[in-house]
PDB file of N, CA and C in Angstrom:
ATOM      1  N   UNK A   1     103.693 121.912  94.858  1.00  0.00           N
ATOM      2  CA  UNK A   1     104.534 121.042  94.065  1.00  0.00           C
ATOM      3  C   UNK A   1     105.661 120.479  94.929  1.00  0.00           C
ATOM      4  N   UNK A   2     106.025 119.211  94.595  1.00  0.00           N
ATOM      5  CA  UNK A   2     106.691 118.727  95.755  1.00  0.00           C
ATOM      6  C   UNK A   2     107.801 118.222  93.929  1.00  0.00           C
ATOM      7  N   UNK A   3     109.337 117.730  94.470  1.00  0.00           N
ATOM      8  CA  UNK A   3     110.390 116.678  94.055  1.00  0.00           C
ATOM      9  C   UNK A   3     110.615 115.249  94.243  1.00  0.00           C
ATOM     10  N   UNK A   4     110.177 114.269  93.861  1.00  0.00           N
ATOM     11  CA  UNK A   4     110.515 113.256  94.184  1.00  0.00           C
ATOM     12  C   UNK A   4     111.440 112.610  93.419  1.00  0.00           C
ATOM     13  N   UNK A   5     112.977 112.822  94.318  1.00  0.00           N
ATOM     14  CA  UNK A   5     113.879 112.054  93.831  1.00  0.00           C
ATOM     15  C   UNK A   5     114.389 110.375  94.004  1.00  0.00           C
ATOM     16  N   UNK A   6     114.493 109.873  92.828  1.00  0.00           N
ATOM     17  CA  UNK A   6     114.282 108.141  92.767  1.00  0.00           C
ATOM     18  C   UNK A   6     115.857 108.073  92.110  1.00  0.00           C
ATOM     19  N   UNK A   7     116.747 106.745  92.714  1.00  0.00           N
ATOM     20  CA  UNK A   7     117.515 106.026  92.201  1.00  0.00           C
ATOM     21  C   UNK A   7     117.198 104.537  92.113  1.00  0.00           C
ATOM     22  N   UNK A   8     116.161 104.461  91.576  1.00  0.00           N
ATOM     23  CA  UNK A   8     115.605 103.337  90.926  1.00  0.00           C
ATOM     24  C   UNK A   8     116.419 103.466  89.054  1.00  0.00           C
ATOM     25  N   UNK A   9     116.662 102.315  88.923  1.00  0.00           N
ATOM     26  CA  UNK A   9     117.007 102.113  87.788  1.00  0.00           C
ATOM     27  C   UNK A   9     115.839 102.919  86.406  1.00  0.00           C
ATOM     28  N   UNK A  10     114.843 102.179  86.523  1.00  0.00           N
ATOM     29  CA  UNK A  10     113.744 102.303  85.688  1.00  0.00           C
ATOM     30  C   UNK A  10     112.742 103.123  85.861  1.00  0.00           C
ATOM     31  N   UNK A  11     111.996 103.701  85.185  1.00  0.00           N
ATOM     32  CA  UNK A  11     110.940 104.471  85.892  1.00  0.00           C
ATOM     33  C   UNK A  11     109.674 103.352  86.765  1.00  0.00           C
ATOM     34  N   UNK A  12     108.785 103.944  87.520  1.00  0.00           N
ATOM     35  CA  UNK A  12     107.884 103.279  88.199  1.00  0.00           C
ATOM     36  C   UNK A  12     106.796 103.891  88.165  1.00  0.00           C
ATOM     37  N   UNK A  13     105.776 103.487  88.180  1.00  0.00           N
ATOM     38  CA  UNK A  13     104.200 103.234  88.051  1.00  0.00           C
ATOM     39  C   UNK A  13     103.738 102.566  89.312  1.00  0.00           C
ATOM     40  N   UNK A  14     103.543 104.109  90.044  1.00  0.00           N
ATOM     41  CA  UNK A  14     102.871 103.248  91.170  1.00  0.00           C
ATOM     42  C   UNK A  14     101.080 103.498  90.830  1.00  0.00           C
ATOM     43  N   UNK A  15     100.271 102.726  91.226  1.00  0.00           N
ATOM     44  CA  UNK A  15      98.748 102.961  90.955  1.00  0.00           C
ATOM     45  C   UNK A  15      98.366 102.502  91.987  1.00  0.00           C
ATOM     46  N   UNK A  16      96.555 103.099  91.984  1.00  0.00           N
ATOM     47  CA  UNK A  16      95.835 102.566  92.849  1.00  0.00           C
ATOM     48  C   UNK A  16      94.153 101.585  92.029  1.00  0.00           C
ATOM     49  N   UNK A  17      93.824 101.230  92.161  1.00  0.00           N
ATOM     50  CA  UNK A  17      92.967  99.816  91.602  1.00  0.00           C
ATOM     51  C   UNK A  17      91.320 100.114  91.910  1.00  0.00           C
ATOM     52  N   UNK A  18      90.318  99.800  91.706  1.00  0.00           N
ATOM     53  CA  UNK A  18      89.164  99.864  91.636  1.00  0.00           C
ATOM     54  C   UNK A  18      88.505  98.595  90.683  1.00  0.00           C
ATOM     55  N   UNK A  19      87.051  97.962  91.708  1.00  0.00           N
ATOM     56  CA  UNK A  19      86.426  96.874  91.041  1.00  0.00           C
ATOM     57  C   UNK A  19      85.417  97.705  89.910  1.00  0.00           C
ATOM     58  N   UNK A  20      85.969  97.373  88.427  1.00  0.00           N
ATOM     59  CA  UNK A  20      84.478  97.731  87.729  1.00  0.00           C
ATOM     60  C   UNK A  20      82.924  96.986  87.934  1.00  0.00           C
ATOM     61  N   UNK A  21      82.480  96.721  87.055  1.00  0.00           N
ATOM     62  CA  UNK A  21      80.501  96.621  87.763  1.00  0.00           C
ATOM     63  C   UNK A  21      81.027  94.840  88.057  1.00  0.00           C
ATOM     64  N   UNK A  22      82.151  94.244  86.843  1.00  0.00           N
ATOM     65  CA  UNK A  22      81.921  92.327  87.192  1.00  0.00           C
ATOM     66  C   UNK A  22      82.844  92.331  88.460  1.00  0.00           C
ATOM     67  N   UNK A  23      83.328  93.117  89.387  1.00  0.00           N
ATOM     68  CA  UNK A  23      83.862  92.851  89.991  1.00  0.00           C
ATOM     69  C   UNK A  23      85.629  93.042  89.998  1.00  0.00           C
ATOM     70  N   UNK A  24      85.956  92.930  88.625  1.00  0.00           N
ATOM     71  CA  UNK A  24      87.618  92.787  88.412  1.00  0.00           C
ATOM     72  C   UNK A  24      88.184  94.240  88.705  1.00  0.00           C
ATOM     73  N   UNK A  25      89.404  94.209  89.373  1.00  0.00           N
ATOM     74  CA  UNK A  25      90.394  94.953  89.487  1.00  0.00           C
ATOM     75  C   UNK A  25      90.707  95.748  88.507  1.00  0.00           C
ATOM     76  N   UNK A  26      90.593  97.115  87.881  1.00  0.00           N
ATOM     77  CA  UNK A  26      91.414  97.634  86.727  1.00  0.00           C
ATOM     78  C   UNK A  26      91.901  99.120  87.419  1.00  0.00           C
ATOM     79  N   UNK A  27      92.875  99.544  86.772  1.00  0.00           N
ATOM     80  CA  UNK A  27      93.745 100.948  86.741  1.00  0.00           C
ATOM     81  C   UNK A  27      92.532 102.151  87.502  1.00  0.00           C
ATOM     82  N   UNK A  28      93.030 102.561  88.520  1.00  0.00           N
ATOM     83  CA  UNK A  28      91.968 103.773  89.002  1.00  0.00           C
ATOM     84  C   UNK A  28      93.146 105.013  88.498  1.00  0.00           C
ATOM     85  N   UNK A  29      93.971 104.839  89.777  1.00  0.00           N
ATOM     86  CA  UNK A  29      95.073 106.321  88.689  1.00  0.00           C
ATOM     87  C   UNK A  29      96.132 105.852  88.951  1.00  0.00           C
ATOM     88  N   UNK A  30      96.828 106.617  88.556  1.00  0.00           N
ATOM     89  CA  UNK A  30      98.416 106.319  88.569  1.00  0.00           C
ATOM     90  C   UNK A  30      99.792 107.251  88.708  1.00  0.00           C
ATOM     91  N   UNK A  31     100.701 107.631  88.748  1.00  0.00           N
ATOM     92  CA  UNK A  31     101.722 108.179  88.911  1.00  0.00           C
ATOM     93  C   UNK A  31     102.699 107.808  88.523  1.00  0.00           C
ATOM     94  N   UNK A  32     103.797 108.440  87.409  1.00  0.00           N
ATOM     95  CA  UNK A  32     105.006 107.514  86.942  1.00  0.00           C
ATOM     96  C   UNK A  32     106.077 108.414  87.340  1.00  0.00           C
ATOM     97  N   UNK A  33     106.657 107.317  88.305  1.00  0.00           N
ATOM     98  CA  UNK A  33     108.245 108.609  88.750  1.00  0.00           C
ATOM     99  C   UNK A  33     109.527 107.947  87.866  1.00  0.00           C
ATOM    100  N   UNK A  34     110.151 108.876  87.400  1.00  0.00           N
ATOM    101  CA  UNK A  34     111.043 108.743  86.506  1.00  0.00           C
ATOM    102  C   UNK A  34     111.817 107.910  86.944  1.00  0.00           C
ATOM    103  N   UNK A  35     113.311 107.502  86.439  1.00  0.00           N
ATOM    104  CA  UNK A  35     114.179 106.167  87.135  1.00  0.00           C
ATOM    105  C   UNK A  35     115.236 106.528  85.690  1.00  0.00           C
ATOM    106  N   UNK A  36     116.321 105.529  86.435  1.00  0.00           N
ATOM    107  CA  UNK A  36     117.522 106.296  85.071  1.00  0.00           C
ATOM    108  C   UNK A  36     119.081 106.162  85.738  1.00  0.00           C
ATOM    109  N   UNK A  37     118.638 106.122  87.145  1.00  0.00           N
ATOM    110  CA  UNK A  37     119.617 106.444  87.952  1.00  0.00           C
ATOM    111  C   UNK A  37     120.683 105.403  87.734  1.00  0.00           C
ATOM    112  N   UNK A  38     121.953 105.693  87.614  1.00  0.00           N
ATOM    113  CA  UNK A  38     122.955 104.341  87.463  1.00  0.00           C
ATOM    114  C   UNK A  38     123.120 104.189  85.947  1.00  0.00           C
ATOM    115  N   UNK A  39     122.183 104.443  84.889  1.00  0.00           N
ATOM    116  CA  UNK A  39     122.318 103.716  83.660  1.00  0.00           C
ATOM    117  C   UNK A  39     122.692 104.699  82.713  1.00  0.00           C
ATOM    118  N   UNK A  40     123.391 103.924  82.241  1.00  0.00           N
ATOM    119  CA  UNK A  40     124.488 104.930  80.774  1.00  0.00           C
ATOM    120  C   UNK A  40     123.198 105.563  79.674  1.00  0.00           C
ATOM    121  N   UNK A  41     122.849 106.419  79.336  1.00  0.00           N
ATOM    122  CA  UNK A  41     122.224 106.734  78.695  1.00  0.00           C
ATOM    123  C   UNK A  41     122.353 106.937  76.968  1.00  0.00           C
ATOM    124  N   UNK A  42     121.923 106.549  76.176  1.00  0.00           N
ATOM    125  CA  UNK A  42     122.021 106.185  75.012  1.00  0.00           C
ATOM    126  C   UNK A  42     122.705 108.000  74.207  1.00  0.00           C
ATOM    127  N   UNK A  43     124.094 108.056  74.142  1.00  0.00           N
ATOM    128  CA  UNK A  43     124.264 109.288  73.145  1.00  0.00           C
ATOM    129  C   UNK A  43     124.403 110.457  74.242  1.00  0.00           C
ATOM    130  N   UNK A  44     124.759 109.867  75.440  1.00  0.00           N
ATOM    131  CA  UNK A  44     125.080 111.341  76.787  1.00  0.00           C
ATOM    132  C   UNK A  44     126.584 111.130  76.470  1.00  0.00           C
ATOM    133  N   UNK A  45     127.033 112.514  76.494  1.00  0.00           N
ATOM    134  CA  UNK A  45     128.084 112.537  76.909  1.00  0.00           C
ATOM    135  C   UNK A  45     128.658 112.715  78.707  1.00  0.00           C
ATOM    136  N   UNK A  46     127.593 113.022  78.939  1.00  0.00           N
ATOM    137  CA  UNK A  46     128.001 113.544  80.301  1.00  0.00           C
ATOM    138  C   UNK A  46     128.194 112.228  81.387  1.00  0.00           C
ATOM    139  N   UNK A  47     127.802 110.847  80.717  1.00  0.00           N
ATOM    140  CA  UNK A  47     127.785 109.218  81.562  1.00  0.00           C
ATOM    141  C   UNK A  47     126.525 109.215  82.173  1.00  0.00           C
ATOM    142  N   UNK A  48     126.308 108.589  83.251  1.00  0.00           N
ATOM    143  CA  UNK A  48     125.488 108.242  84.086  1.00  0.00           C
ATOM    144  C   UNK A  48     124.837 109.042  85.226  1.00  0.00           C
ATOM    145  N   UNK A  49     123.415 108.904  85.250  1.00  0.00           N
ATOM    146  CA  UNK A  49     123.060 109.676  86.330  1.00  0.00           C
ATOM    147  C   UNK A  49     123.086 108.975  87.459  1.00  0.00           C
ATOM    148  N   UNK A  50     122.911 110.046  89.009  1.00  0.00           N
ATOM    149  CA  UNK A  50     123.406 109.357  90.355  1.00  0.00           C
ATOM    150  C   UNK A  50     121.583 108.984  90.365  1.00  0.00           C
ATOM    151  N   UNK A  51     120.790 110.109  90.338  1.00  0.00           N
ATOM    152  CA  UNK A  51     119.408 109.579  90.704  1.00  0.00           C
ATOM    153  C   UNK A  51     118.424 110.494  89.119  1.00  0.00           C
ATOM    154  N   UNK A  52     117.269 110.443  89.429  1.00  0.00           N
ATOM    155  CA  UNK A  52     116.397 110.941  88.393  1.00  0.00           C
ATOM    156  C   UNK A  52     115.360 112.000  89.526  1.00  0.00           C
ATOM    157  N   UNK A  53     114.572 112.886  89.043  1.00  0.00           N
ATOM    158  CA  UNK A  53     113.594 113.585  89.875  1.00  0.00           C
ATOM    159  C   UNK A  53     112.228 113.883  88.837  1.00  0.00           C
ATOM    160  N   UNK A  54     111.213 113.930  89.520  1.00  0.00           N
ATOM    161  CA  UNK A  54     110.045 113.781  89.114  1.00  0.00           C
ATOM    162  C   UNK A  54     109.325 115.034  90.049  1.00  0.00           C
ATOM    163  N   UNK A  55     108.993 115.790  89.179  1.00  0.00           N
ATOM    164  CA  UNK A  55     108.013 117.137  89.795  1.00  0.00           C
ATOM    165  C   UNK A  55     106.425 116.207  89.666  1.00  0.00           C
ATOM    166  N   UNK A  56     105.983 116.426  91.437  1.00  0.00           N
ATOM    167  CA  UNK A  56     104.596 115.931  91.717  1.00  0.00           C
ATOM    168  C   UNK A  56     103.710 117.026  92.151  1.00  0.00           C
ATOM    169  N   UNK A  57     101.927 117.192  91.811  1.00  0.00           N
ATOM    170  CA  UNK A  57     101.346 117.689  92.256  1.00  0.00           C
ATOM    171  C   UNK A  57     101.130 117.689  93.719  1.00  0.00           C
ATOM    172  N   UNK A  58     100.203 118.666  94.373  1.00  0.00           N
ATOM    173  CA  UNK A  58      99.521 118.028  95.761  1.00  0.00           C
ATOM    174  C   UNK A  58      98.900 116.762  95.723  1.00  0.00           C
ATOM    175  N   UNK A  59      98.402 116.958  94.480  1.00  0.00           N
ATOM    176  CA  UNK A  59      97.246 115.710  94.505  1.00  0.00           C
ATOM    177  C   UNK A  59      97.694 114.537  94.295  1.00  0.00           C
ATOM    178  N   UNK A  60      98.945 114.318  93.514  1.00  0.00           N
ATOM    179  CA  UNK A  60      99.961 113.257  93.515  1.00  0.00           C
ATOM    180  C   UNK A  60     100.489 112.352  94.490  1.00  0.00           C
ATOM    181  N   UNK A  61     101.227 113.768  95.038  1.00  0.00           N
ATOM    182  CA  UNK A  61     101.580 113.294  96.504  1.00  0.00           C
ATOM    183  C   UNK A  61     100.629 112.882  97.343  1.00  0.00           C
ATOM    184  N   UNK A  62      99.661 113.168  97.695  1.00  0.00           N
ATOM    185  CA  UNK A  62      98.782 112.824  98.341  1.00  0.00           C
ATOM    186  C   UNK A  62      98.526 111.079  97.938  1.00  0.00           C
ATOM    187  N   UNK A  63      98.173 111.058  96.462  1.00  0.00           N
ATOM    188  CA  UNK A  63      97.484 110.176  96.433  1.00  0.00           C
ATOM    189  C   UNK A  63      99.102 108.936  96.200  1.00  0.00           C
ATOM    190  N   UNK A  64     100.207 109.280  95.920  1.00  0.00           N
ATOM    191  CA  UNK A  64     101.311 108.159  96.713  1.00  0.00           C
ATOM    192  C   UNK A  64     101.480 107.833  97.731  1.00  0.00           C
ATOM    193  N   UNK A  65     101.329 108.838  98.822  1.00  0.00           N
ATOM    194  CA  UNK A  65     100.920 108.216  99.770  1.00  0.00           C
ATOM    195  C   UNK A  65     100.326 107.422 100.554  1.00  0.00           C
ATOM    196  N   UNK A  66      99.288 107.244  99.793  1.00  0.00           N
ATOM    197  CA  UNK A  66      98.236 105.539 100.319  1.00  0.00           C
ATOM    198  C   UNK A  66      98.836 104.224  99.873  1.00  0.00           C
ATOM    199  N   UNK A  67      99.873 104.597  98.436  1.00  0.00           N
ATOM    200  CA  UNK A  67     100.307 103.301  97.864  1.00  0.00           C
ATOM    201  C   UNK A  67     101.606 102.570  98.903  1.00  0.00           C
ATOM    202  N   UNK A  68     100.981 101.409  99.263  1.00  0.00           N
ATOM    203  CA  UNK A  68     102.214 100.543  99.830  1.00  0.00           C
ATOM    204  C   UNK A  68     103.556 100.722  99.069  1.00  0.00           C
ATOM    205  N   UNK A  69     103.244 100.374  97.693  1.00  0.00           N
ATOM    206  CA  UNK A  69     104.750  99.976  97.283  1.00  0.00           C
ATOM    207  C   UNK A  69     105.494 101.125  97.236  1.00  0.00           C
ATOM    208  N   UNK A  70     104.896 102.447  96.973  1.00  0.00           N
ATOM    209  CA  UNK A  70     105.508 104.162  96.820  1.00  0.00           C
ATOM    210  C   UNK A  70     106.362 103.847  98.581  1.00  0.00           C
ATOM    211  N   UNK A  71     105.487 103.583  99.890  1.00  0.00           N
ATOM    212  CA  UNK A  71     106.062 103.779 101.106  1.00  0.00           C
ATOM    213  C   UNK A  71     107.040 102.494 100.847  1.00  0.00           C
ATOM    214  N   UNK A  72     106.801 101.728 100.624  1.00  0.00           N
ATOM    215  CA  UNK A  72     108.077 100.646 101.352  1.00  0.00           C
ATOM    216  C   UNK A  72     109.238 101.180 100.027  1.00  0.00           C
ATOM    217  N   UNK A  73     109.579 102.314  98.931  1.00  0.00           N
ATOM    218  CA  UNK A  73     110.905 102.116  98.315  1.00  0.00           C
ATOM    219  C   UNK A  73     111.308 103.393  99.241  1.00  0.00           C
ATOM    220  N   UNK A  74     110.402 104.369  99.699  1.00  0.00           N
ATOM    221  CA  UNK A  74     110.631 105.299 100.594  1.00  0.00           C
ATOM    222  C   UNK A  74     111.502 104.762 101.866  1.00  0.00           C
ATOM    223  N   UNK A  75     110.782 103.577 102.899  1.00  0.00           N
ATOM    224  CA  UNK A  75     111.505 103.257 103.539  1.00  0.00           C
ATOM    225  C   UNK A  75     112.906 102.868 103.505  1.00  0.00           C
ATOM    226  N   UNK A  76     113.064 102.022 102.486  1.00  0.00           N
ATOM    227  CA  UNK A  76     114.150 101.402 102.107  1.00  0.00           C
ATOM    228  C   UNK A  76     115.177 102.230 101.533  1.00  0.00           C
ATOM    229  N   UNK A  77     114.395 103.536 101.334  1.00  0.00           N
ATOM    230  CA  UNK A  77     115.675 104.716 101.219  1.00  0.00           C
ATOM    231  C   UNK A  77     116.013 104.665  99.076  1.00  0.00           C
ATOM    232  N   UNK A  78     115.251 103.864  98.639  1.00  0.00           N
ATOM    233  CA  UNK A  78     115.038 104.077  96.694  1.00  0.00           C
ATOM    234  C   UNK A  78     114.513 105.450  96.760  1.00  0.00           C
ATOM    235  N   UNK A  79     113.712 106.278  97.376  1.00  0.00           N
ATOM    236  CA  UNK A  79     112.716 107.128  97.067  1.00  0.00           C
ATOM    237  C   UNK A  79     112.809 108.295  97.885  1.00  0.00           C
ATOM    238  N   UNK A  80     112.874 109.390  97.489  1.00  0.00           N
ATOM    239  CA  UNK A  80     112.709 110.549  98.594  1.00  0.00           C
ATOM    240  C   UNK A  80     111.768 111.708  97.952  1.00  0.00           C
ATOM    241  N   UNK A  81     110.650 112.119  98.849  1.00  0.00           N
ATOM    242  CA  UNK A  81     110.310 113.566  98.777  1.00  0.00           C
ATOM    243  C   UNK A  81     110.829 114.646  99.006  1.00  0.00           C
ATOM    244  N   UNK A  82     111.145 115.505  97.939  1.00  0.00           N
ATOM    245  CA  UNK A  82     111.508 117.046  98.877  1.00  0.00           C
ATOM    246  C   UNK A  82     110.673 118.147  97.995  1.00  0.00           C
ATOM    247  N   UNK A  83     111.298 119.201  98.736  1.00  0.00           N
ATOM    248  CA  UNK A  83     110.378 120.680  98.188  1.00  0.00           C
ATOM    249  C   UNK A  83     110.722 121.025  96.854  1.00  0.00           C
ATOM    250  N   UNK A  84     112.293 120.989  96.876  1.00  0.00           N
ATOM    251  CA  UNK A  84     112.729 121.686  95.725  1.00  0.00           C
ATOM    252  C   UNK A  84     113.705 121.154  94.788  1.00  0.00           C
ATOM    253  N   UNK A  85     113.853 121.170  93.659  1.00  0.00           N
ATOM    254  CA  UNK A  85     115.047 120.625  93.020  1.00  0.00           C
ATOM    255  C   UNK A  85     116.098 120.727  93.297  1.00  0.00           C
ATOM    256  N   UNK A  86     116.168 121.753  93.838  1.00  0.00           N
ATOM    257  CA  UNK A  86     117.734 122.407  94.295  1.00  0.00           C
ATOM    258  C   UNK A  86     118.111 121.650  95.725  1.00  0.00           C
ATOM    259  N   UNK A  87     117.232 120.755  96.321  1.00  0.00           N
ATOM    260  CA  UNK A  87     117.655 119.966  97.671  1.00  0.00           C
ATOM    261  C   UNK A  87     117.575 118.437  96.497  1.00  0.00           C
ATOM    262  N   UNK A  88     117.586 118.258  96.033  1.00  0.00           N
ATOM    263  CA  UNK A  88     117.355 116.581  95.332  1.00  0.00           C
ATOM    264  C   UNK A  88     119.285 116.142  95.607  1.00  0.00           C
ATOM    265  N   UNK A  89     120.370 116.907  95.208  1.00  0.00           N
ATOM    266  CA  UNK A  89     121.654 116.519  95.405  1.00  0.00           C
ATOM    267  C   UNK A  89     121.481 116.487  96.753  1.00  0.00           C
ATOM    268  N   UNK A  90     121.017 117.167  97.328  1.00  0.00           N
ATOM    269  CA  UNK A  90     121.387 116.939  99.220  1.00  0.00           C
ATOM    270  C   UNK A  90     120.676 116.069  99.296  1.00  0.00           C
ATOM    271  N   UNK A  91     119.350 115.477  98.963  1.00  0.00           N
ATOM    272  CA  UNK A  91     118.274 114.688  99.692  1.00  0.00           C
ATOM    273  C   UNK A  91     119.548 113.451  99.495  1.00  0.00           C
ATOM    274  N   UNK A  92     120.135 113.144  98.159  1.00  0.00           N
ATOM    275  CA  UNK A  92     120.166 111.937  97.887  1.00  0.00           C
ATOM    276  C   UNK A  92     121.680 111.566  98.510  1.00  0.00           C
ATOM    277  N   UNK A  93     122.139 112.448  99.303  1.00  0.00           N
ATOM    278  CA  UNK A  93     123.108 111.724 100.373  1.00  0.00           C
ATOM    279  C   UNK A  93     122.829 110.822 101.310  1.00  0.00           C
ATOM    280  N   UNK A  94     121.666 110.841 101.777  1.00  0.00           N
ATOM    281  CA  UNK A  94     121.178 110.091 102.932  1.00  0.00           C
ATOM    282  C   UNK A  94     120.395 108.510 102.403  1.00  0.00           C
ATOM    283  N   UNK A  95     120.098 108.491 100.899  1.00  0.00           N
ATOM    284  CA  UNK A  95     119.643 107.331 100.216  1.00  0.00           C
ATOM    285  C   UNK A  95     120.868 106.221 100.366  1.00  0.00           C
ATOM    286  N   UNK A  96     119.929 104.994  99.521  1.00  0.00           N
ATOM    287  CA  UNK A  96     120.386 103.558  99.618  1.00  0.00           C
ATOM    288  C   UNK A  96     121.603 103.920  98.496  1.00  0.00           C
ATOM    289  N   UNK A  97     122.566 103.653  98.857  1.00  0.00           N
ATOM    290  CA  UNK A  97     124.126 103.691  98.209  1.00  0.00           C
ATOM    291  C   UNK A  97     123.617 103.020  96.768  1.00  0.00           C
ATOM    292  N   UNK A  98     124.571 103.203  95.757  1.00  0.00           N
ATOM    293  CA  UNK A  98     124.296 102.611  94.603  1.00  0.00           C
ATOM    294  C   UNK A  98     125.853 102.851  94.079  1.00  0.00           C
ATOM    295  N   UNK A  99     126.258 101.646  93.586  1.00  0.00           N
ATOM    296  CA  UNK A  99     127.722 101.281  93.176  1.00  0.00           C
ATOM    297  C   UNK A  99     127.963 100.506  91.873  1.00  0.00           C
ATOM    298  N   UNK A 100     128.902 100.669  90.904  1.00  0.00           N
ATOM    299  CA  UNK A 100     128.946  99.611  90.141  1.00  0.00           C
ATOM    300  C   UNK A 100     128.652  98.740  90.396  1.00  0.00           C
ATOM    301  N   UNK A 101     129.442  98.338  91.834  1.00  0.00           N
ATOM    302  CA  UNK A 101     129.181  97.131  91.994  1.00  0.00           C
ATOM    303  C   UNK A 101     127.381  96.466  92.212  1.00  0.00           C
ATOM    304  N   UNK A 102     126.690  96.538  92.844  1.00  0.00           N
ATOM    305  CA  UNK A 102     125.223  96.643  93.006  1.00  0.00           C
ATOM    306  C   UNK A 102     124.616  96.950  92.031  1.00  0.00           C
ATOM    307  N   UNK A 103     124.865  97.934  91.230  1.00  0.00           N
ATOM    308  CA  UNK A 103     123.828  98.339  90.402  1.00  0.00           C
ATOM    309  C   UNK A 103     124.157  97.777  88.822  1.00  0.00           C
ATOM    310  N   UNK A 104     125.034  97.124  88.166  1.00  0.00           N
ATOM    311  CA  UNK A 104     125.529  96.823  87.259  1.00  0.00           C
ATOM    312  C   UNK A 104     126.113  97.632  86.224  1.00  0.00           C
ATOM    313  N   UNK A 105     125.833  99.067  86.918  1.00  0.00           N
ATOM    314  CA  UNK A 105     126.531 100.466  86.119  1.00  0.00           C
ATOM    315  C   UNK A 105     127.442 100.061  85.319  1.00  0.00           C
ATOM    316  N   UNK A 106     127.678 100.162  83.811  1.00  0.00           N
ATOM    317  CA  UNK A 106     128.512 100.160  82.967  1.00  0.00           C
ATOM    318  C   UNK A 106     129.680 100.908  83.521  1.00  0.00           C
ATOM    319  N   UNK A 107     131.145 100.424  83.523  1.00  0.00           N
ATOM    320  CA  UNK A 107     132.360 101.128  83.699  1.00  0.00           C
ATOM    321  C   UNK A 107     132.879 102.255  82.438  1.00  0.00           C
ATOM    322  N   UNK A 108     132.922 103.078  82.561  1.00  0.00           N
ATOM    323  CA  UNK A 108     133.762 104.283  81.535  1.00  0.00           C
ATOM    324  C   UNK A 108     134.914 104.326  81.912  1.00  0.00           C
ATOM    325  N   UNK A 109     135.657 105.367  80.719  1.00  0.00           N
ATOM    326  CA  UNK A 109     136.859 105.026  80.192  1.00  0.00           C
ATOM    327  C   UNK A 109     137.458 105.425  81.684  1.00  0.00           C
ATOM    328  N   UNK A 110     137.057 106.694  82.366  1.00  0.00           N
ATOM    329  CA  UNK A 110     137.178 107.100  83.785  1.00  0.00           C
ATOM    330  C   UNK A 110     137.588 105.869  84.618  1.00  0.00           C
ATOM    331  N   UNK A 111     136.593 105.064  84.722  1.00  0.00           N
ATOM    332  CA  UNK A 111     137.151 103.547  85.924  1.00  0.00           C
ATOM    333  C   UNK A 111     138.362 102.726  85.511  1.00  0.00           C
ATOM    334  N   UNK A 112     138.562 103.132  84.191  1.00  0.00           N
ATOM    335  CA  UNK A 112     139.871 102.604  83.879  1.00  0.00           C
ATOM    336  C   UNK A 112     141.161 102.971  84.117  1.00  0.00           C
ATOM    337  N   UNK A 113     141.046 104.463  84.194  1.00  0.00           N
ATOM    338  CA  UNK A 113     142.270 105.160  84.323  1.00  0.00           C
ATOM    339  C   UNK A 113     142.205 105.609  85.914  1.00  0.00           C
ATOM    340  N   UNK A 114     140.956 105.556  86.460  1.00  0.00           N
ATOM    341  CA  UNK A 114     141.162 105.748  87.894  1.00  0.00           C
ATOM    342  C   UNK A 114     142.064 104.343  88.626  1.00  0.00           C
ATOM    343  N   UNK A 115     141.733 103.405  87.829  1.00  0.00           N
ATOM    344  CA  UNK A 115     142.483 101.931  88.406  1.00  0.00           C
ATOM    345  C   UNK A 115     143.259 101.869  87.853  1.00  0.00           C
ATOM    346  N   UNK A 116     144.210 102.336  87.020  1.00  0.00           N
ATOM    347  CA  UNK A 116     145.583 102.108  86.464  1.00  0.00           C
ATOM    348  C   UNK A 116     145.934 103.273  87.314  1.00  0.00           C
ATOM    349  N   UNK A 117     145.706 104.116  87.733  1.00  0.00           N
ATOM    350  CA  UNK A 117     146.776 105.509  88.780  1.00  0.00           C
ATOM    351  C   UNK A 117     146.660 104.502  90.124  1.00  0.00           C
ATOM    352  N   UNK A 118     145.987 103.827  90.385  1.00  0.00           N
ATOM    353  CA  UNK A 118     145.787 102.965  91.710  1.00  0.00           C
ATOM    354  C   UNK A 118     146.888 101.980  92.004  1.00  0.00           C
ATOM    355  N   UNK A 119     146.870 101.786  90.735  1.00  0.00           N
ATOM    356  CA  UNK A 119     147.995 100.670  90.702  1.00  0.00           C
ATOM    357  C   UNK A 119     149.340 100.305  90.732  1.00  0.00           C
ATOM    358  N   UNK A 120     149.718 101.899  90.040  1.00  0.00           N
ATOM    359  CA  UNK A 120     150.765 102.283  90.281  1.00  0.00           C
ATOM    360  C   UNK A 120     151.211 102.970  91.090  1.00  0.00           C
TER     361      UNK A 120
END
């Protein structure tokens, strides 16, 4: 069992494709990694999460690995594998920054009063 922690907004569906007998493209399998990261959640008190994590099989992992789009959010630092849940806060120091500003994160009552002590 592997962690894959995502600060992707939304969850994602990465798949892989197969021609049925006419030839056309349809769904072979798929994988949905959770997403969430940044967005106020409907009735949390606790605000916003920094990232989301998704427990994957071997066979999961394995089979994300062939998918382009799974490697290029990896590259780009959206996506990380690790072993354990308990490394997902460490993994996600080294990820693609995510800020109000960038991510459109709703401000709480917190950003308000952190910028009125600023100000004065």
């Amino acid at each position: 069992m592997a962690q894959i922690v995502s600060k992707l907004a939304s969850d994602t569906q990465y798949c892989t494709y197969k021609k049925n007998k006419m030839g056309v493209l349809v769904l072979d399998k798929g994988v949905v990694i959770n997403g969430g990261a940044g967005v106020n959640q409907s009735g949390s008190k606790s605000g916003t999460k920094d990232y989301a994590t998704t427990e994957v099989s071997k066979e999961e992992l394995e089979l994300l690995k062939t998918i382009p789009a799974f490697n290029k959010h990896v590259e780009d630092g959206f996506v990380k594998v690790v072993a354990y849940e308990a490394q997902a806060k460490k993994a996600v120091e080294g990820m693609a920054e995510t800020t109000p500003e960038n991510t459109g994160k709703q401000l709480s009552p917190k950003d308000f009063k952190k910028k009125k002590k600023d100000e004065e």
